[in-house]
C-alpha atoms as a PDB file:
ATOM      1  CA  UNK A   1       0.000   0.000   0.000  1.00  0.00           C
ATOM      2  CA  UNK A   2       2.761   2.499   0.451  1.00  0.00           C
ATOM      3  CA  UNK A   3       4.634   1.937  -2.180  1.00  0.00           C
ATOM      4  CA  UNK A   4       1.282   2.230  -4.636  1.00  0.00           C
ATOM      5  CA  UNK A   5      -0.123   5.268  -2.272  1.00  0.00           C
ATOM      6  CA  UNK A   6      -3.336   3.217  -1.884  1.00  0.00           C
ATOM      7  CA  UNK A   7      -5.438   4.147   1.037  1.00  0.00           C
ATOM      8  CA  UNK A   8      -6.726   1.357   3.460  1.00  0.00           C
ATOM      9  CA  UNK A   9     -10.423   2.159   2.263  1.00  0.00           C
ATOM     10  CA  UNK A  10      -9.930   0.976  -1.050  1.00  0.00           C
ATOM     11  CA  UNK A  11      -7.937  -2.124  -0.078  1.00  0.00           C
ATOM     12  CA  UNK A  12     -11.172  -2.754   1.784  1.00  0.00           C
ATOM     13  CA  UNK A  13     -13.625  -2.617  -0.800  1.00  0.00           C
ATOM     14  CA  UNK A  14     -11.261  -4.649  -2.922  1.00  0.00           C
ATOM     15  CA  UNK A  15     -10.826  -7.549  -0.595  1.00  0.00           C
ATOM     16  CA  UNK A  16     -13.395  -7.309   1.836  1.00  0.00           C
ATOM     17  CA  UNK A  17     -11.226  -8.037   5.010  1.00  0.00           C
ATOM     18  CA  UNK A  18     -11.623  -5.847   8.424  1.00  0.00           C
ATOM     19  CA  UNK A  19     -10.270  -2.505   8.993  1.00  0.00           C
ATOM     20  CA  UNK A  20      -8.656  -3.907  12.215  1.00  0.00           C
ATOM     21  CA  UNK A  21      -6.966  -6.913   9.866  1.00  0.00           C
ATOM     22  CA  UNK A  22      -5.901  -4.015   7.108  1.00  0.00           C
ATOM     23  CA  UNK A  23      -4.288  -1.340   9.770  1.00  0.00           C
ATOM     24  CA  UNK A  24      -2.608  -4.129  11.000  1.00  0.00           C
ATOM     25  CA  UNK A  25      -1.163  -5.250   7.925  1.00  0.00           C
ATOM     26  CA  UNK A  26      -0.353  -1.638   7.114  1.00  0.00           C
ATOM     27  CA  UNK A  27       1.108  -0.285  10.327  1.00  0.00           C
ATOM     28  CA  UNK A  28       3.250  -4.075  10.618  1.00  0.00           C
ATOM     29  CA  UNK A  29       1.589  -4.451  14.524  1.00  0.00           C
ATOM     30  CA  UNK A  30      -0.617  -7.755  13.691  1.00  0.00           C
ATOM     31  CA  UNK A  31       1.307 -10.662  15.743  1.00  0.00           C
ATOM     32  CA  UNK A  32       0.316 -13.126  13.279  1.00  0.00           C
ATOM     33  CA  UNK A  33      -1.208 -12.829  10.211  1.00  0.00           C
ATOM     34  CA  UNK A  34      -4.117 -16.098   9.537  1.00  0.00           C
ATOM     35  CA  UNK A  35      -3.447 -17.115   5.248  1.00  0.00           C
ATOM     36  CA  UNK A  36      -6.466 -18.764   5.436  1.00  0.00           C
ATOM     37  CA  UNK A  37      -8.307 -15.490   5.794  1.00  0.00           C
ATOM     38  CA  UNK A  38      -6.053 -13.749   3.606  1.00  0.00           C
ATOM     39  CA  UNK A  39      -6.519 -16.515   0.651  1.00  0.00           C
ATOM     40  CA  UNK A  40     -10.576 -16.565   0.985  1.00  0.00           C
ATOM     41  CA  UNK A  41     -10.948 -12.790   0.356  1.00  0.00           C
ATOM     42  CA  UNK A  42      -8.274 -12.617  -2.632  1.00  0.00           C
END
């Protein structure tokens, strides 16, 4: 997302995970990151 300058609500709308899952990934503070979840919204 930083690199591209996208803003957390669009990578929202585009996968449909949580805000709390995408600040996470964003701000690198989620202890562990679930692929499972990741894979079914991609």
């Amino acid at each position: 997302m930083g690199e591209n300058k996208e803003k957390i609500v669009d990578l929202l709308r585009a996968t449909g995970l949580s805000r709390n899952t995408v600040a996470g990934l964003y701000r690198e503070t989620s202890a562990r990151i679930d692929l499972e979840t990741l894979n079914a919204h991609l």
